[in-house]
C-alpha atoms as a PDB file:
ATOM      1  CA  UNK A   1     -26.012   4.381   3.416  1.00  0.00           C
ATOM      2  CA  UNK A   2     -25.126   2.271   6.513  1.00  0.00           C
ATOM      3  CA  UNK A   3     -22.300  -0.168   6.960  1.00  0.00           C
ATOM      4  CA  UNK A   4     -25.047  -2.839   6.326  1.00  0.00           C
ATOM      5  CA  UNK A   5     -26.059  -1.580   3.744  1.00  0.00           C
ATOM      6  CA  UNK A   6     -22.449  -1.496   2.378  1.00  0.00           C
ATOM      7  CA  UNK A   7     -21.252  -4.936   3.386  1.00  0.00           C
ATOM      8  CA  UNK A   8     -24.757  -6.513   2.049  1.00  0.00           C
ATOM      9  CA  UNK A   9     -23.547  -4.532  -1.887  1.00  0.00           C
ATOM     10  CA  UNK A  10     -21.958  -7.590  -3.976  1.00  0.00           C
ATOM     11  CA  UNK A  11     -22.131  -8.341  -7.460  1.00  0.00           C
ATOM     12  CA  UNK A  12     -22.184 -12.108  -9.270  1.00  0.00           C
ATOM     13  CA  UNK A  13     -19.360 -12.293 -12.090  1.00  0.00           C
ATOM     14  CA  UNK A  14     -20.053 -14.946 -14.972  1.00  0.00           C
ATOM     15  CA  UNK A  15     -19.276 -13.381 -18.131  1.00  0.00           C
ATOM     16  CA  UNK A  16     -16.201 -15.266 -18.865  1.00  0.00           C
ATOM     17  CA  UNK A  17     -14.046 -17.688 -17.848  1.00  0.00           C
ATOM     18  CA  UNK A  18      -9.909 -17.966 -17.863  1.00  0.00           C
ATOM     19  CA  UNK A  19      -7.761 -21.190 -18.668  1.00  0.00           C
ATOM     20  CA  UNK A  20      -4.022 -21.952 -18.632  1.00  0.00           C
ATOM     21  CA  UNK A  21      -4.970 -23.350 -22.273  1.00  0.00           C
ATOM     22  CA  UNK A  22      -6.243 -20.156 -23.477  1.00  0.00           C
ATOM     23  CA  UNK A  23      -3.543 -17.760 -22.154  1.00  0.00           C
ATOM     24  CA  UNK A  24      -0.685 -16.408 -24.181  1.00  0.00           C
ATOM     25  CA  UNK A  25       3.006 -17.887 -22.889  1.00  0.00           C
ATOM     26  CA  UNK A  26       4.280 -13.707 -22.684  1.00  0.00           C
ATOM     27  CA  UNK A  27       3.031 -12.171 -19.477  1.00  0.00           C
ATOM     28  CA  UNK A  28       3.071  -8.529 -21.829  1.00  0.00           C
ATOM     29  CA  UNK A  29       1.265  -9.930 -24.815  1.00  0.00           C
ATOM     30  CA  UNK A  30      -1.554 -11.725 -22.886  1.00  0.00           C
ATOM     31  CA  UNK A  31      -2.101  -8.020 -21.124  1.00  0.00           C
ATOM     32  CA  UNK A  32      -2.041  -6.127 -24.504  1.00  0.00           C
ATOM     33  CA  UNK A  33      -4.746  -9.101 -26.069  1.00  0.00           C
ATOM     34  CA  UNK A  34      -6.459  -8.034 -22.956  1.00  0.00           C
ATOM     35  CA  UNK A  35      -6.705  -4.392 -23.360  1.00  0.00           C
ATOM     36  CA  UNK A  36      -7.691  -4.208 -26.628  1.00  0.00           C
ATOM     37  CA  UNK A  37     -10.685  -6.505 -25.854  1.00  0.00           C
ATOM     38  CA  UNK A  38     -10.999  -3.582 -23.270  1.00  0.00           C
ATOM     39  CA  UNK A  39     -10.554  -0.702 -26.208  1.00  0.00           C
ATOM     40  CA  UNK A  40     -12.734  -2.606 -27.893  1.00  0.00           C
ATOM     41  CA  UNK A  41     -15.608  -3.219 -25.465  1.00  0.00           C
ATOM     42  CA  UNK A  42     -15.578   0.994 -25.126  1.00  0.00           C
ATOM     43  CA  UNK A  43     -14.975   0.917 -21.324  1.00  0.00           C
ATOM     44  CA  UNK A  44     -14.210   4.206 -19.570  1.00  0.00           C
ATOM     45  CA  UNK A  45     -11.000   4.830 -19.415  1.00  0.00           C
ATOM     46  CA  UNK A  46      -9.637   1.778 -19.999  1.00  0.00           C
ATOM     47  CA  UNK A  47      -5.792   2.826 -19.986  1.00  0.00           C
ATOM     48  CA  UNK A  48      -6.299   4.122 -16.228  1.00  0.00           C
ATOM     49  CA  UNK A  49      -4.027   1.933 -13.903  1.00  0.00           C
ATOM     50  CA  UNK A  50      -3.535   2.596 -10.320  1.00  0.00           C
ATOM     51  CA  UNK A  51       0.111   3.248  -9.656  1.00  0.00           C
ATOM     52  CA  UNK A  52       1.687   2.225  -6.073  1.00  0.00           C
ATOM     53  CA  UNK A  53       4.881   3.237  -4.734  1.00  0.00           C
ATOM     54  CA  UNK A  54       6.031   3.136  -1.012  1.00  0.00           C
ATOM     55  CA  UNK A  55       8.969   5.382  -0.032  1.00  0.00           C
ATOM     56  CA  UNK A  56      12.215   4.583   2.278  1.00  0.00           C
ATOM     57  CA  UNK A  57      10.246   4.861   5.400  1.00  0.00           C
ATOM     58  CA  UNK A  58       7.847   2.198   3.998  1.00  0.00           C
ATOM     59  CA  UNK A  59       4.709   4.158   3.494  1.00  0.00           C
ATOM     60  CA  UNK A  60       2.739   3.354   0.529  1.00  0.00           C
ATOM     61  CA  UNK A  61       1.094   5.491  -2.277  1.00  0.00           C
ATOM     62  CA  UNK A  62      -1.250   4.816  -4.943  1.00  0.00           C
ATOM     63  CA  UNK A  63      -2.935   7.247  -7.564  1.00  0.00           C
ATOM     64  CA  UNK A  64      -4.213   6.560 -11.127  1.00  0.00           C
ATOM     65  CA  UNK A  65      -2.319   7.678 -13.946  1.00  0.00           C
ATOM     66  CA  UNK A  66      -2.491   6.441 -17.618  1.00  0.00           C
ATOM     67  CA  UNK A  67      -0.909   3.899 -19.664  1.00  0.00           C
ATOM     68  CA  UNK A  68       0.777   4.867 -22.532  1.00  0.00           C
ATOM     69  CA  UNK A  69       2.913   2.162 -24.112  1.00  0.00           C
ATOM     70  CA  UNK A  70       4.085  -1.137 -23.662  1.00  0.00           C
ATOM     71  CA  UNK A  71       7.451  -0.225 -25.359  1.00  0.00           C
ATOM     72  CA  UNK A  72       8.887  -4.035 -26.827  1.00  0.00           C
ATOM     73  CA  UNK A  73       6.079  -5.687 -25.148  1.00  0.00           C
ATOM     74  CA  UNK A  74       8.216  -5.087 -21.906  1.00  0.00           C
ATOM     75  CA  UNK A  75       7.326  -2.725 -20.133  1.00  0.00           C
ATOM     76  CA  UNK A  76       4.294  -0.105 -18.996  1.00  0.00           C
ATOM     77  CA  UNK A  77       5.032   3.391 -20.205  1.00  0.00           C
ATOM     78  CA  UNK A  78       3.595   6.318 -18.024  1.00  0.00           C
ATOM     79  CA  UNK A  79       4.301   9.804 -17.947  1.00  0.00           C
ATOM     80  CA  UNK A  80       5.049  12.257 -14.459  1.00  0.00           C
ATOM     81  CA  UNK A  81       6.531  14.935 -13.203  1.00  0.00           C
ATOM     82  CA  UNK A  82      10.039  13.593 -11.782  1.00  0.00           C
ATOM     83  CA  UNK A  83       9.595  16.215  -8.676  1.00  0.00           C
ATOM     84  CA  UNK A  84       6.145  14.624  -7.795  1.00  0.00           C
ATOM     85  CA  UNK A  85       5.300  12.252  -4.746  1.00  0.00           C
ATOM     86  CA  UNK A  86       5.889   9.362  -6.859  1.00  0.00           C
ATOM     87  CA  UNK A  87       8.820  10.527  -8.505  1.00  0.00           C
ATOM     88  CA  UNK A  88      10.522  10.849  -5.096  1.00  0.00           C
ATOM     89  CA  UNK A  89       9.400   7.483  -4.016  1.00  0.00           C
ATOM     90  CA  UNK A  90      10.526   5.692  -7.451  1.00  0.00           C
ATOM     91  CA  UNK A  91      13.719   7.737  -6.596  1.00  0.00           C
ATOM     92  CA  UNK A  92      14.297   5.708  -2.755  1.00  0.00           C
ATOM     93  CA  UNK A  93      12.507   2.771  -4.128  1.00  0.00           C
ATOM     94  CA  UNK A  94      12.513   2.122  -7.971  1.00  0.00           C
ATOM     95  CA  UNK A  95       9.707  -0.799  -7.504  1.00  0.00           C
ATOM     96  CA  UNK A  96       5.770  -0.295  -8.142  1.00  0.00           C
ATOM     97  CA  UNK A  97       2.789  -2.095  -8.510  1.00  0.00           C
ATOM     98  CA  UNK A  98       0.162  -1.754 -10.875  1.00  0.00           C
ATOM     99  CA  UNK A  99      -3.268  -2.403 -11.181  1.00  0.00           C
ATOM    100  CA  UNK A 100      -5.754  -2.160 -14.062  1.00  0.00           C
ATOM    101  CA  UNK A 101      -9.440  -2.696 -13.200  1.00  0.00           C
ATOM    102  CA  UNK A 102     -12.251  -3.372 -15.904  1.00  0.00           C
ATOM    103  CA  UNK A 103     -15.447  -4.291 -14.268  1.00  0.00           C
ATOM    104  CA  UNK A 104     -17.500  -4.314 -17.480  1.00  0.00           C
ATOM    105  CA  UNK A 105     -15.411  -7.102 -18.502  1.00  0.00           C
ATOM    106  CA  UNK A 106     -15.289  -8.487 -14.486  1.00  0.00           C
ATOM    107  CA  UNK A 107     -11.803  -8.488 -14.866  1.00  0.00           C
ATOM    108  CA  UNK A 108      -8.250  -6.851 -13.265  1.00  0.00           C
ATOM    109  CA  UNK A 109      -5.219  -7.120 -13.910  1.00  0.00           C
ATOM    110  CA  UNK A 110      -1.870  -6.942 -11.481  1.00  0.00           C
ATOM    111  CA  UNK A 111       1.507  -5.740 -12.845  1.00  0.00           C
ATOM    112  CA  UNK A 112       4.859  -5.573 -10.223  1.00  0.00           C
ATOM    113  CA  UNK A 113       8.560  -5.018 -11.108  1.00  0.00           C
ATOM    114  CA  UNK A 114      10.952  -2.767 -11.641  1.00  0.00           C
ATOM    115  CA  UNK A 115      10.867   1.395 -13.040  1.00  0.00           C
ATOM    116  CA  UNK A 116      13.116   2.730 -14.906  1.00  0.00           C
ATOM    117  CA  UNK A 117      13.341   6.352 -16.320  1.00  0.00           C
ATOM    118  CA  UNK A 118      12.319   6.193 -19.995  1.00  0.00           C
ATOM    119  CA  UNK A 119      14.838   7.478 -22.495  1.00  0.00           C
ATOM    120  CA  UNK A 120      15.343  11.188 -23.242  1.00  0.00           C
ATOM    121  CA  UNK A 121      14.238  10.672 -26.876  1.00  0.00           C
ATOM    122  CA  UNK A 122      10.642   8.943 -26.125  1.00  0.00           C
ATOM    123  CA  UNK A 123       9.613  11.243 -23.261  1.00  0.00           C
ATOM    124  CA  UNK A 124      10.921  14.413 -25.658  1.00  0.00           C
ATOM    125  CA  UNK A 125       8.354  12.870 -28.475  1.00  0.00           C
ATOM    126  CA  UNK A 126       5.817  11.653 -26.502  1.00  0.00           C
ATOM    127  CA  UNK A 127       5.529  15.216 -24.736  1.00  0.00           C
ATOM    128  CA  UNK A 128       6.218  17.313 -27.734  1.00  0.00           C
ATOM    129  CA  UNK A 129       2.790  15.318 -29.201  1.00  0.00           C
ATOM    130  CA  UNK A 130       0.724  16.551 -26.450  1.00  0.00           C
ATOM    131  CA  UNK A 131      -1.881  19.577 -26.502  1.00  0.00           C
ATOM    132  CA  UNK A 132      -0.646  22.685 -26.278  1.00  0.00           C
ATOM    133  CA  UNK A 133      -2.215  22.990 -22.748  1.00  0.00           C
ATOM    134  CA  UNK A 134      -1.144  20.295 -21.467  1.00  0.00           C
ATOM    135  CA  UNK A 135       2.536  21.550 -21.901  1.00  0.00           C
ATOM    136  CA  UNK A 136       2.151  24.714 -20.525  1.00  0.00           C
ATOM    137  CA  UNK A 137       0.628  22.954 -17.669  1.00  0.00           C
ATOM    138  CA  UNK A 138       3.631  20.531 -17.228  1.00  0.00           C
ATOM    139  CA  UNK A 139       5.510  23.691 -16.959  1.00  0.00           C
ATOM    140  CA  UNK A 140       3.547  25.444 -14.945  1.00  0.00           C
ATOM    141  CA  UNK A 141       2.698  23.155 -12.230  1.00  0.00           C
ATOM    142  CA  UNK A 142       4.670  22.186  -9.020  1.00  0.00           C
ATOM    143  CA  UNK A 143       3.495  18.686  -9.144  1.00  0.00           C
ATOM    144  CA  UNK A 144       2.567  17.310  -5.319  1.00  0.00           C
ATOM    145  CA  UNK A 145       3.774  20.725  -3.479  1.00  0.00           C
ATOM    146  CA  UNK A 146       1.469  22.933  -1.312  1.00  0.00           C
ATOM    147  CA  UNK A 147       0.145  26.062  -3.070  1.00  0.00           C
ATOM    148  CA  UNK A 148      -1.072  29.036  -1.683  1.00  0.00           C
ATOM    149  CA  UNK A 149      -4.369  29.577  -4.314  1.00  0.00           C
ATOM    150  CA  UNK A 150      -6.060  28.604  -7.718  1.00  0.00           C
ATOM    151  CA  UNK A 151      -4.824  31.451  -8.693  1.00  0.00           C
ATOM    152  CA  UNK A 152      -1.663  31.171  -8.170  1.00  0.00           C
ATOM    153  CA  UNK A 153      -1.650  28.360 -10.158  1.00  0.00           C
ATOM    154  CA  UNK A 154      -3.634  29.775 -13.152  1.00  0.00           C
ATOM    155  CA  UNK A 155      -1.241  33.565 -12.807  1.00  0.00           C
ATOM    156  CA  UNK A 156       1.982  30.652 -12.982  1.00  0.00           C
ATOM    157  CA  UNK A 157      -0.068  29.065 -16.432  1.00  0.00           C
ATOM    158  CA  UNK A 158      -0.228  32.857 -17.815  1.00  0.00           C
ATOM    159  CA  UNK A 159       3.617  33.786 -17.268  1.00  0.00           C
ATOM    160  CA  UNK A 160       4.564  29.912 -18.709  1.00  0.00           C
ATOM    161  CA  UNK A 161       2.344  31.106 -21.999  1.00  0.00           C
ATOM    162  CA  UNK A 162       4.065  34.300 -22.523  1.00  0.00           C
ATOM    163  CA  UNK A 163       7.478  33.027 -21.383  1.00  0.00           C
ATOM    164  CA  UNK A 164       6.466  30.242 -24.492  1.00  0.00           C
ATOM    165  CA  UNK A 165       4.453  33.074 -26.694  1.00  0.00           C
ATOM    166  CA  UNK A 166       5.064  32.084 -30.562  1.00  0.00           C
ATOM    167  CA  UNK A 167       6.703  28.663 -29.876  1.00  0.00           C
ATOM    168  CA  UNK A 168       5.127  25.135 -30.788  1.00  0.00           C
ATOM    169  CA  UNK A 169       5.442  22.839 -29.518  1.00  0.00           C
ATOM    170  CA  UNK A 170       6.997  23.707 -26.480  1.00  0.00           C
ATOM    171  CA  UNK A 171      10.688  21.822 -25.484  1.00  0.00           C
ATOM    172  CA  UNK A 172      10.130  19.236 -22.682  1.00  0.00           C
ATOM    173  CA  UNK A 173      10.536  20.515 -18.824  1.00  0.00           C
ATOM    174  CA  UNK A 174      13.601  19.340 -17.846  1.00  0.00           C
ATOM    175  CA  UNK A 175      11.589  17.801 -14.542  1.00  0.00           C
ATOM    176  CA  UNK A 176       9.070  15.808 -16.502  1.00  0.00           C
ATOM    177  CA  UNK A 177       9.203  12.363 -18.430  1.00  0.00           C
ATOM    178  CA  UNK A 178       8.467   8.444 -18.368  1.00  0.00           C
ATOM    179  CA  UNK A 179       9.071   5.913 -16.464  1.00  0.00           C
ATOM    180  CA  UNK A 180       8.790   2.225 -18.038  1.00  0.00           C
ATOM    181  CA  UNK A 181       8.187  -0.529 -15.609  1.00  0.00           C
ATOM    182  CA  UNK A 182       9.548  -3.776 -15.983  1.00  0.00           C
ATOM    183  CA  UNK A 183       7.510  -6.690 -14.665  1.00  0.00           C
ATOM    184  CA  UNK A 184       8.662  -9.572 -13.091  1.00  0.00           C
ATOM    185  CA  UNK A 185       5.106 -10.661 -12.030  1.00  0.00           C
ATOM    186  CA  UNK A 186       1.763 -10.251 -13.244  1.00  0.00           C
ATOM    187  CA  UNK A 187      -1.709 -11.748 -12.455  1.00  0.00           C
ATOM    188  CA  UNK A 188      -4.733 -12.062 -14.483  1.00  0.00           C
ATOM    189  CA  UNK A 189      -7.994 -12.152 -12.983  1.00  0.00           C
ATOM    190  CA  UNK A 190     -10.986 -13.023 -14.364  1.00  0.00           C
ATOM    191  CA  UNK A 191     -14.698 -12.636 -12.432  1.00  0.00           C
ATOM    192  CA  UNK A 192     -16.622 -16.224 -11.623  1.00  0.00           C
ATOM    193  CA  UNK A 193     -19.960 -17.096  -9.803  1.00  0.00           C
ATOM    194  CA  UNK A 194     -19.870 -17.381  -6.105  1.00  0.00           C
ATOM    195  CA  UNK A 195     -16.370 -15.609  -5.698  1.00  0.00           C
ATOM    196  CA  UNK A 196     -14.287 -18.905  -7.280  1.00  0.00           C
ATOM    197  CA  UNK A 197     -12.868 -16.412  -9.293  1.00  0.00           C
ATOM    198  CA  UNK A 198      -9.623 -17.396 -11.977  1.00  0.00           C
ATOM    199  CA  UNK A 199      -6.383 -15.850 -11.523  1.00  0.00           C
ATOM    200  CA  UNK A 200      -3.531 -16.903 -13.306  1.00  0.00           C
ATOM    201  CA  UNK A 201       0.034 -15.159 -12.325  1.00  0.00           C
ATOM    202  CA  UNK A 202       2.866 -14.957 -14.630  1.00  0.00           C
ATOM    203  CA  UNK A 203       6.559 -15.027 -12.888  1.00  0.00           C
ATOM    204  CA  UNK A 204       9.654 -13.730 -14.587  1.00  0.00           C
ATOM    205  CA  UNK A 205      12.143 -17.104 -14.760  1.00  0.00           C
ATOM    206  CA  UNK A 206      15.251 -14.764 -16.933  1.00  0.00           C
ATOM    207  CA  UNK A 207      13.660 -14.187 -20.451  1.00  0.00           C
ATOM    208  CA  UNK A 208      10.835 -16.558 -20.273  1.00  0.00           C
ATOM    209  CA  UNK A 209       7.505 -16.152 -18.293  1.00  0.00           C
ATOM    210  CA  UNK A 210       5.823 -19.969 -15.878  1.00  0.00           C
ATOM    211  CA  UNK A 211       2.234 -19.548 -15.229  1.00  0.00           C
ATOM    212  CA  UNK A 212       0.468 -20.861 -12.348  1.00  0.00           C
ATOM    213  CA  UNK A 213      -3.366 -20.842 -11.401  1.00  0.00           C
ATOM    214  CA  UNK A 214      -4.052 -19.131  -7.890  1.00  0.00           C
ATOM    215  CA  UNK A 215      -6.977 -19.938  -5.646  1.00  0.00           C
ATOM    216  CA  UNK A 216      -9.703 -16.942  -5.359  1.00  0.00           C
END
């Protein structure tokens, strides 16, 4: 495909529309009302949210990880190894950015704020209710370092299941858990015709949320 070809790709969004009337006053609520129209519509992978960091230096990440709560409808709830690029960046710089993109529902979502480690107790649950595999892999995994092989990898899965042989579930790597961001801003976006697209943003004003429409 040539760069013409690329820049000459566009789509027309007109499936819905987005009001100040119609949005929720919570920032957290008006998201969840939004993702289960999202569960609901049977997207892939709706939960997936891009996750951006930047580290002391400045230099930004992203990578897409999945949602797994909204614990008190204040916060977003993912899981990570604490050793991994992101957990050293969240380390120097406890601020991210998320973003949650549905394009069979022409719409996206942007979360930024504060992260925070979750507490012991949830991230000992929520990992403790995972596959078996998936814990030995949590284990057996040095999240973000350089590896020689695949097989090194899959010989360090073997020795985590016999080091683990006859015990389920397994306890919770001391280097893995949640982190919970807490939004101060968030922006709703909703598709329109000839990219006059509606985005309303939510700002954090102490416990209470102002709204304000955006241009495209």
């Amino acid at each position: 495909m040539t760069d013409q070809q690329l820049a000459d790709l566009r789509q027309t969004y007109s499936q819905r529309t987005l009001s100040e009337a119609e949005v929720q006053p919570d920032a957290v609520r008006q998201f969840r009302q939004w993702l289960d129209e999202a569960l609901s519509a049977h997207l892939d992978e709706p939960t997936a949210m891009t996750v951006s960091t930047v580290n002391s230096q400045g230099q930004p990440s992203a990578r897409v990880v999945l949602l797994k709560g909204l614990p008190d409808d204040a916060g977003f709830l993912f899981y990570t190894n604490y050793d991994s690029h992101k957990g050293h960046d969240l380390a120097e710089q406890p601020l991210a950015a998320l973003t949650f993109f549905w394009p069979g529902l022409e719409r996206q979502v942007r979360v930024e704020g504060r992260v925070e480690k979750a507490p012991e107790h949830m991230s000992d649950s929520y990992f403790q209710s995972r596959p078996r595999g998936s814990q030995i892999g949590a284990w057996a995994s040095p999240q973000s370092q350089k590896i020689g092989s695949r097989e090194e990898l899959e010989a360090q899965e073997k020795a985590v299941e016999q080091r683990f042989t006859g015990q389920d579930p397994l306890p919770r790597p001391p280097h893995w858990g949640g982190y919970i961001v807490r939004p101060h801003r968030i922006e709703f976006w909703q598709g329109r015709p000839s990219r006059l697209h509606d985005r309303i943003v939510y700002e954090r004003q102490g416990e209470s949320w102002t709204r304000s429409r955006l241009a495209p």
